[in-house]
Protein backbone atom coordinates (compact mmCIF):
# COMPACT_ATOMS: atom_id res chain seq x y z
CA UNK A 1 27.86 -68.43 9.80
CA UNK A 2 27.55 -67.03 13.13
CA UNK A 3 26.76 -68.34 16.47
CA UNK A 4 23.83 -66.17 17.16
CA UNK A 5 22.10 -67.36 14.08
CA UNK A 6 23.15 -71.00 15.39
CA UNK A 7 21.54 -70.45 18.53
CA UNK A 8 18.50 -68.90 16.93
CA UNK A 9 17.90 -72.31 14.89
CA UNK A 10 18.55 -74.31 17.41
CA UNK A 11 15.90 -72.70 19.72
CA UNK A 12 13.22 -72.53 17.04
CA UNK A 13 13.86 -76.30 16.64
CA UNK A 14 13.82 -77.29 19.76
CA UNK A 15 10.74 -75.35 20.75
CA UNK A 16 8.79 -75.60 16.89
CA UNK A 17 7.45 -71.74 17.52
CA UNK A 18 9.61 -68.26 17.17
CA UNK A 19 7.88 -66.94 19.82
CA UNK A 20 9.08 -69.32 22.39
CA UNK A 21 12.24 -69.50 21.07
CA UNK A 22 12.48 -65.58 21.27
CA UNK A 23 11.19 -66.38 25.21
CA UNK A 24 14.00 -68.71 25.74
CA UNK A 25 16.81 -66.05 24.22
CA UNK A 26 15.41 -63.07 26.01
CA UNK A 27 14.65 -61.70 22.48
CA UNK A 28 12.05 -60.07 20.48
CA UNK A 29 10.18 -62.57 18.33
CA UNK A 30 11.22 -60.23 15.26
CA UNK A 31 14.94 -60.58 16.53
CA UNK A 32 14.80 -64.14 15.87
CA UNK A 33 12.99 -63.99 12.70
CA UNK A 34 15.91 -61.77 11.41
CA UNK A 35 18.44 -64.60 12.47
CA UNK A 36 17.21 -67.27 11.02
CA UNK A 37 16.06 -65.35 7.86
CA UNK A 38 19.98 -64.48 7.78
CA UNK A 39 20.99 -68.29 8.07
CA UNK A 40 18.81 -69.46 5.62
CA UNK A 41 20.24 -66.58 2.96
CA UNK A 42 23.73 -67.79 3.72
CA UNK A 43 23.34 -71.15 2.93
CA UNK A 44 20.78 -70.21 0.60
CA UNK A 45 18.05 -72.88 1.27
CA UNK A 46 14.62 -72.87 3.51
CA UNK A 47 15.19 -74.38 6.93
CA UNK A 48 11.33 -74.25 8.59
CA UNK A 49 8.15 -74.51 7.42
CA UNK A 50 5.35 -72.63 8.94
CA UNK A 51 1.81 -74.55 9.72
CA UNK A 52 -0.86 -72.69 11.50
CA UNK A 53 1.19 -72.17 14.98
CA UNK A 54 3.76 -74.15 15.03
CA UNK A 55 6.62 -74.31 12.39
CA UNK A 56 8.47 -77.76 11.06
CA UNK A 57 12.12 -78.62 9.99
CA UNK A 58 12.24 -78.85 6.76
CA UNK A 59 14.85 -81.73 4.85
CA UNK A 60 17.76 -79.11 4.46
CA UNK A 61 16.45 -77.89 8.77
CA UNK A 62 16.98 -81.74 9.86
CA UNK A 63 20.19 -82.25 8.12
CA UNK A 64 21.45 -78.65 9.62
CA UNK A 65 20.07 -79.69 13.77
CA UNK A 66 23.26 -82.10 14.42
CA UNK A 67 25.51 -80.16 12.73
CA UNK A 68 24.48 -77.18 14.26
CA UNK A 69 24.62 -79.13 18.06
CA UNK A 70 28.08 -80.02 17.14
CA UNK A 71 29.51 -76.58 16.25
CA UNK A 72 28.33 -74.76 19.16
CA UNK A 73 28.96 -77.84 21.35
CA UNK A 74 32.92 -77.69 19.99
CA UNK A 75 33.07 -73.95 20.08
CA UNK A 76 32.17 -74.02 23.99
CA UNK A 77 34.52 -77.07 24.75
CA UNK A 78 37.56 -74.58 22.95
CA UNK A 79 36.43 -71.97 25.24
CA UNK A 80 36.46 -74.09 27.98
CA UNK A 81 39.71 -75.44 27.20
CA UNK A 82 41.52 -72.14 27.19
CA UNK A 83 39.95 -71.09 30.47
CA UNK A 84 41.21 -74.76 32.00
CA UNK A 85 45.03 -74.14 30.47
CA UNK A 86 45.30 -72.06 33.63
CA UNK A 87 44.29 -74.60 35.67
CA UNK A 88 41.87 -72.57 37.96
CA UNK A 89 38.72 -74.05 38.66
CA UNK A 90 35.57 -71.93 37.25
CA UNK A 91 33.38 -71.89 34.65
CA UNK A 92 29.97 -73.53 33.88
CA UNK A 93 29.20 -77.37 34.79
CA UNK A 94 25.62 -78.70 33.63
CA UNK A 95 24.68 -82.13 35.78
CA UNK A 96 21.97 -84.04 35.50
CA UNK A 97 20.84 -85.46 39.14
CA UNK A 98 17.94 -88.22 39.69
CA UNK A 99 15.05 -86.75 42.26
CA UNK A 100 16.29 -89.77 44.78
CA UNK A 101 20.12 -89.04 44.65
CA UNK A 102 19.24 -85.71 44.78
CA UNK A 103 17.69 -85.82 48.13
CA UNK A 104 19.08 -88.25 49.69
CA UNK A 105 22.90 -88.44 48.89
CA UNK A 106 24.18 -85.12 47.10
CA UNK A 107 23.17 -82.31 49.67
CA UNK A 108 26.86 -82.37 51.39
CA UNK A 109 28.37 -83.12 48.37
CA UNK A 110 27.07 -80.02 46.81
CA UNK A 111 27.36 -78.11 49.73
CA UNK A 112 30.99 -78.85 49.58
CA UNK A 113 31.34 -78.35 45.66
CA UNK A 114 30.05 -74.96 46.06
CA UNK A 115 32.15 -73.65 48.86
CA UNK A 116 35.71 -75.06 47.40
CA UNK A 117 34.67 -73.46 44.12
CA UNK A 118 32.79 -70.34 44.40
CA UNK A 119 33.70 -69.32 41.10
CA UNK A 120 31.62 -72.52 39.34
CA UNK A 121 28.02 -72.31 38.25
CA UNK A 122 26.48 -75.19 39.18
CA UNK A 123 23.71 -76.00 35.90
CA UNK A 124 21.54 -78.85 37.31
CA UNK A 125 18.55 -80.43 36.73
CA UNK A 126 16.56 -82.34 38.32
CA UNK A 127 15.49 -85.34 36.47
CA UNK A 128 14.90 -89.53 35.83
CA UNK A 129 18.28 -91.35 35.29
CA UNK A 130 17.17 -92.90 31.58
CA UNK A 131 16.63 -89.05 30.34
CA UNK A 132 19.64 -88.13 31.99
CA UNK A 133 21.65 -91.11 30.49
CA UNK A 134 20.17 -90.42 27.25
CA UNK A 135 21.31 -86.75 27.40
CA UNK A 136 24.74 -87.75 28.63
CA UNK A 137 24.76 -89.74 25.37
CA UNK A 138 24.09 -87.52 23.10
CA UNK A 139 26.66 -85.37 24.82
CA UNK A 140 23.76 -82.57 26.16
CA UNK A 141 25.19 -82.17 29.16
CA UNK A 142 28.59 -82.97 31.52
CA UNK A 143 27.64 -85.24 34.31
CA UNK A 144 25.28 -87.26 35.29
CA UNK A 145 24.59 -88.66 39.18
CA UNK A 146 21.64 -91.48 38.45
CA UNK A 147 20.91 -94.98 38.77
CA UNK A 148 23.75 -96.68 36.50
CA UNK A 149 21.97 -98.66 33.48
CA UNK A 150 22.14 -102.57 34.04
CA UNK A 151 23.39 -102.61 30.70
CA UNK A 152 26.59 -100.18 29.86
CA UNK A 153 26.94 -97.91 26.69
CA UNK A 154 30.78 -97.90 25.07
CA UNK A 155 30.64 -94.82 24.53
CA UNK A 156 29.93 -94.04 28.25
CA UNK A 157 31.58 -93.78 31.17
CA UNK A 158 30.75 -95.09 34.33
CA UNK A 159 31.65 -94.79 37.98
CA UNK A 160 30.05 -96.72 40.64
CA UNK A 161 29.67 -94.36 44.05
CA UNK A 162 27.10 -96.30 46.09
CA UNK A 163 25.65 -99.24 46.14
CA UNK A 164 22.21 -98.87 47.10
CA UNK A 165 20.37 -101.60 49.09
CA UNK A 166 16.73 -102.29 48.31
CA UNK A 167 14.00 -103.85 50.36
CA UNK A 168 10.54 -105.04 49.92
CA UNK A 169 8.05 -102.57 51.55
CA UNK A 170 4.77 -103.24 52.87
CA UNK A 171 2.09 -101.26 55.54
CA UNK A 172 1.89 -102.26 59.11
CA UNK A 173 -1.25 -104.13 58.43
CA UNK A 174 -0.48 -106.00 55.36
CA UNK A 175 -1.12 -109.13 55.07
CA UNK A 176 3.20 -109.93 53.74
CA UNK A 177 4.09 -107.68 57.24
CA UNK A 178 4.17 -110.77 59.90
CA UNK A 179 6.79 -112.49 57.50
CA UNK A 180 11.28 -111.75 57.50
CA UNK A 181 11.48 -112.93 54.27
CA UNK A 182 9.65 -113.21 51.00
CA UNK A 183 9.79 -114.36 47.79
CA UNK A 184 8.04 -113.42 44.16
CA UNK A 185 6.23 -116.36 44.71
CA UNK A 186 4.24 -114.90 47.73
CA UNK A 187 4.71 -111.40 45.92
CA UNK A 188 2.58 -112.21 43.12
CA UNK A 189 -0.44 -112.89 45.08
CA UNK A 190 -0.80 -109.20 45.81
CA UNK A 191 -1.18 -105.92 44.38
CA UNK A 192 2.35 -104.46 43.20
CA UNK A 193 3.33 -100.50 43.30
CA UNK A 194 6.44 -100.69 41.06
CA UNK A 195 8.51 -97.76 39.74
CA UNK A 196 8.07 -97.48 36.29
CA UNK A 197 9.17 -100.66 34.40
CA UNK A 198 10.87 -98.09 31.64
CA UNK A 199 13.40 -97.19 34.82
CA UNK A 200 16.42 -98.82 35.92
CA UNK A 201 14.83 -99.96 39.31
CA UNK A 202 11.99 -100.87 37.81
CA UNK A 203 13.73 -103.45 35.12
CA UNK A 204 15.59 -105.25 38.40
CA UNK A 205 12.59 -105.59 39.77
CA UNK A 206 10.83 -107.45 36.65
CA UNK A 207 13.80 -109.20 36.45
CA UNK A 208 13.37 -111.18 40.15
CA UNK A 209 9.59 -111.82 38.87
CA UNK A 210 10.68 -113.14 34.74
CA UNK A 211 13.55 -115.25 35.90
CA UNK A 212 10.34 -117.67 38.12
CA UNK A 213 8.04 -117.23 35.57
CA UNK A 214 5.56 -114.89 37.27
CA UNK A 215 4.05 -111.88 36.98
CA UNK A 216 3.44 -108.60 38.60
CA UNK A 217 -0.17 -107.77 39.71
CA UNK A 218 0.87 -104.07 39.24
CA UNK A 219 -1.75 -101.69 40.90
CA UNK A 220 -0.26 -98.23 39.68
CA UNK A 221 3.16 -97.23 38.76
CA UNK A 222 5.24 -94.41 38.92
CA UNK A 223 8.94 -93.27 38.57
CA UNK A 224 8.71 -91.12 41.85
CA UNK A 225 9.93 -93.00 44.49
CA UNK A 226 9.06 -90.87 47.48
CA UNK A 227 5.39 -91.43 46.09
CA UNK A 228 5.41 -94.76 45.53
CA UNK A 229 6.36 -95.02 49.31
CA UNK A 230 2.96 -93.11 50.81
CA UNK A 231 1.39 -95.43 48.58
CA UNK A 232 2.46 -98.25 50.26
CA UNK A 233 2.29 -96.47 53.81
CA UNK A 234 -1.20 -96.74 52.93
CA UNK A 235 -1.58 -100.11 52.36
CA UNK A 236 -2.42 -99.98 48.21
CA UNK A 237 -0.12 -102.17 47.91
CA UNK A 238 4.10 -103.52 47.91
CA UNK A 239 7.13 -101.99 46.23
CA UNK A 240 10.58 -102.72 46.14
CA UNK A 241 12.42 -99.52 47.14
CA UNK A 242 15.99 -98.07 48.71
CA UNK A 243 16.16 -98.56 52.13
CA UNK A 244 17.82 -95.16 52.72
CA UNK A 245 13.97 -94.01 51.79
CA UNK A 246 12.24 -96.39 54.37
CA UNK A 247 10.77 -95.02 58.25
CA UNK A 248 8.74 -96.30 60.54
CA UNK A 249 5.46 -95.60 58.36
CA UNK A 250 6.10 -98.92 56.20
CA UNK A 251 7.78 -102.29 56.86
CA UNK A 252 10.64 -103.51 55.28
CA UNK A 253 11.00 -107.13 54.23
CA UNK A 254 13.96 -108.99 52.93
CA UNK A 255 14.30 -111.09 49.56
CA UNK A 256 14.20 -114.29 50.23
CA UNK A 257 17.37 -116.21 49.08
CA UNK A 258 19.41 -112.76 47.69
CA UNK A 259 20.32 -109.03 48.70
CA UNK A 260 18.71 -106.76 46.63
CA UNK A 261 20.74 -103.70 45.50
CA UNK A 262 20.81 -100.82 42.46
CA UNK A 263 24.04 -98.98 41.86
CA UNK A 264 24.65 -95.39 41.85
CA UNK A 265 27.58 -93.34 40.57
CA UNK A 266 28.60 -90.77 37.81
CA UNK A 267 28.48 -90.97 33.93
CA UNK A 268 29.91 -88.91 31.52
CA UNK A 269 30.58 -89.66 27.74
CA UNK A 270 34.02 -90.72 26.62
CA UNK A 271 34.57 -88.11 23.68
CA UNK A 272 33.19 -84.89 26.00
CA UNK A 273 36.28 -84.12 27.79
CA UNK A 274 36.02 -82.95 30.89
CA UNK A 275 36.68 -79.53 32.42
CA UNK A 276 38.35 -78.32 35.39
CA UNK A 277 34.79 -78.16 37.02
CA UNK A 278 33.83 -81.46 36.16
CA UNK A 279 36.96 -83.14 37.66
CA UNK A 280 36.43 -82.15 41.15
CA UNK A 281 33.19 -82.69 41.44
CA UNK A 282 34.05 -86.24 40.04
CA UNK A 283 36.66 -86.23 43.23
CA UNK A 284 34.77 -85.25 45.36
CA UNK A 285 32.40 -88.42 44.54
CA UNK A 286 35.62 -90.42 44.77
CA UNK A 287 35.97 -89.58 48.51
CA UNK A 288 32.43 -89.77 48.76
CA UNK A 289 32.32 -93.21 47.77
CA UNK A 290 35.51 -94.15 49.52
CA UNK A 291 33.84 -92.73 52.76
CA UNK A 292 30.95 -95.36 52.18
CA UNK A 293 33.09 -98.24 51.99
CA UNK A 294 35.02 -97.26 54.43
C-alpha cells in the first residue's frame, strides 16, 4: 500500500469528486482514477460509489478514512523526527490562527518566527477558534493560537498567553452611552449584536445574561468581530467585544460588578509530539506572554 494511493483516497474523500481531488494533487483526473483503482485491487474491495457527480464512501471507504489519516499522519511525524534528531530548526509547521489574534497580537510574533528560522514554512490558516480546536483534536494540524475553550479537552493542551479584557460597546448616541457602568439588566432592554453564541466569546457572554435569568434581544450575529464593531459604530445595536479592538468610533462601557475577560494562548494535542518548529514558536509565545505580564 503506497502513500500516493493514500493520498489519492484521502483527497477523493475529502472533496466527494475525482476531479477536484485531481485539482488539489496537481494531477490529471485519470491519474487519480488509476490510484485509487490500484488501492481498491490491493485490498480487493470497492471503496466509492459513484452518483451522478459526486461519488460516496462506501462501508469498506469509511472504515479505510481514519486509518488512512493515521498512516500518513505517523509516516510524516517519523520523517519529522529524523529531520529534528539533528536538532536544527526547519521543516513544515501548520497553525491554525483566529482572524482577531491574527490581527491584532501575532504580526511581531510572526515577524520574529520567520526571521530566526528562515528555513521553516510557516502553513497557516486563518480561521474561528472552535474549527481550529476541533482540528487540533483530531490531530489535523500542529498549533493552534485561538480563544481557549471555557471548558478543557484531556487530550489537549493548553497554554494561556493573554488575557484579553472585554468591554461593553455602544455608539456615541446610544441611549446605554451617558452611563460608566452597566449591567444585563439594563442590557436586555436593547437590541444585542453578539458574536456567534456557537463561539467561545459568544458562550461568556450568554453566560452573564443565563446566570440573572434574562435574555438577549439579539439583533444579528456574527463570529467576525471587526464586523460586529461597525455594527455597533452605527448604532444597530451593543456587543461585548476586546478592548484591544475598540477606537474612538464606539464607546466602551464597563460590567457592572465584574471585569470581563476571554483568554488566549496555544493548544496542541497531547499525543502529536511536537517538532523542532513547533517548540520555538511555542517560546516565542512564552516571552510573548511574559512580556504582557510584565
Amino acid at each position: 500500500m503506497d502513500t500516493d494511493s493514500l493520498k489519492a483516497f484521502l483527497a477523493v474523500a475529502d472533496q466527494q469528486s475525482f476531479s477536484l481531488a485531481a485539482e488539489q494533487l496537481y494531477l490529471t483526473q485519470p491519474a487519480v482514477s488509476k490510484r485509487v483503482a490500484a488501492l481498491e485491487a490491493q485490498l480487493n474491495c470497492k471503496l466509492f460509489d459513484r452518483i451522478g457527480r459526486k461519488v460516496h464512501l462506501t462501508e469498506a471507504g469509511q472504515a479505510l478514512l481514519p486509518q488512512s489519516r493515521r498512516i500518513l499522519q505517523d509516516l510524516k511525524e517519523a520523517v519529522r523526527s529524523i529531520h529534528d534528531l539533528r536538532g536544527h530548526v526547519s521543516g513544515r509547521l501548520s497553525m491554525g490562527i483566529s482572524h482577531h489574534i491574527g490581527l491584532h497580537r501575532l504580526p511581531p510574533i510572526l515577524r520574529k518566527y520567520s526571521q530566526l528560522y528562515p528555513e521553516v514554512k510557516l502553513d497557516i490558516d486563518f480561521m474561528d477558534s472552535e474549527q481550529a480546536h476541533q482540528l487540533i483534536l483530531h490531530g489535523e494540524m500542529d498549533l493552534a493560537v485561538i480563544t481557549l475553550s471555557p471548558t478543557g479537552e484531556q487530550q489537549l493542551q493548553s497554554m494561556a498567553i493573554w488575557e484579553d479584557p472585554l468591554a461593553v460597546a455602544v455608539a456615541h448616541d446610544h441611549p446605554l452611552a451617558k452611563y460608566s457602568k452597566v449591567n444585563a439588566e439594563m442590557l436586555s432592554q436593547h437590541t444585542a449584536l453578539p458574536p456567534g453564541l456557537n463561539t467561545y466569546t459568544g458562550q461568556i457572554i450568554k453566560e452573564l445574561f443565563d446566570k440573572r435569568g434574562l435574555n438577549m434581544n439579539i439583533g444579528m450575529s456574527t463570529n467576525y468581530l471587526e464586523t460586529i464593531k461597525v455594527m455597533v459604530s452605527i448604532g444597530l445595536g451593543w456587543s461585548i467585544l476586546p478592548l484591544t479592538l475598540l477606537d474612538d468610533s464606539v464607546v466602551a462601557l464597563q460590567w457592572e460588578g465584574q471585569e470581563l475577560s476571554r483568554t488566549l494562548g496555544c493548544v496542541h494535542h497531547r499525543n502529536r509530539s511536537l517538532s523542532n518548529a513547533a517548540e520555538a514558536f511555542i517560546e516565542l509565545l512564552r516571552d510573548a506572554s511574559d512580556e504582557s505580564q510584565a
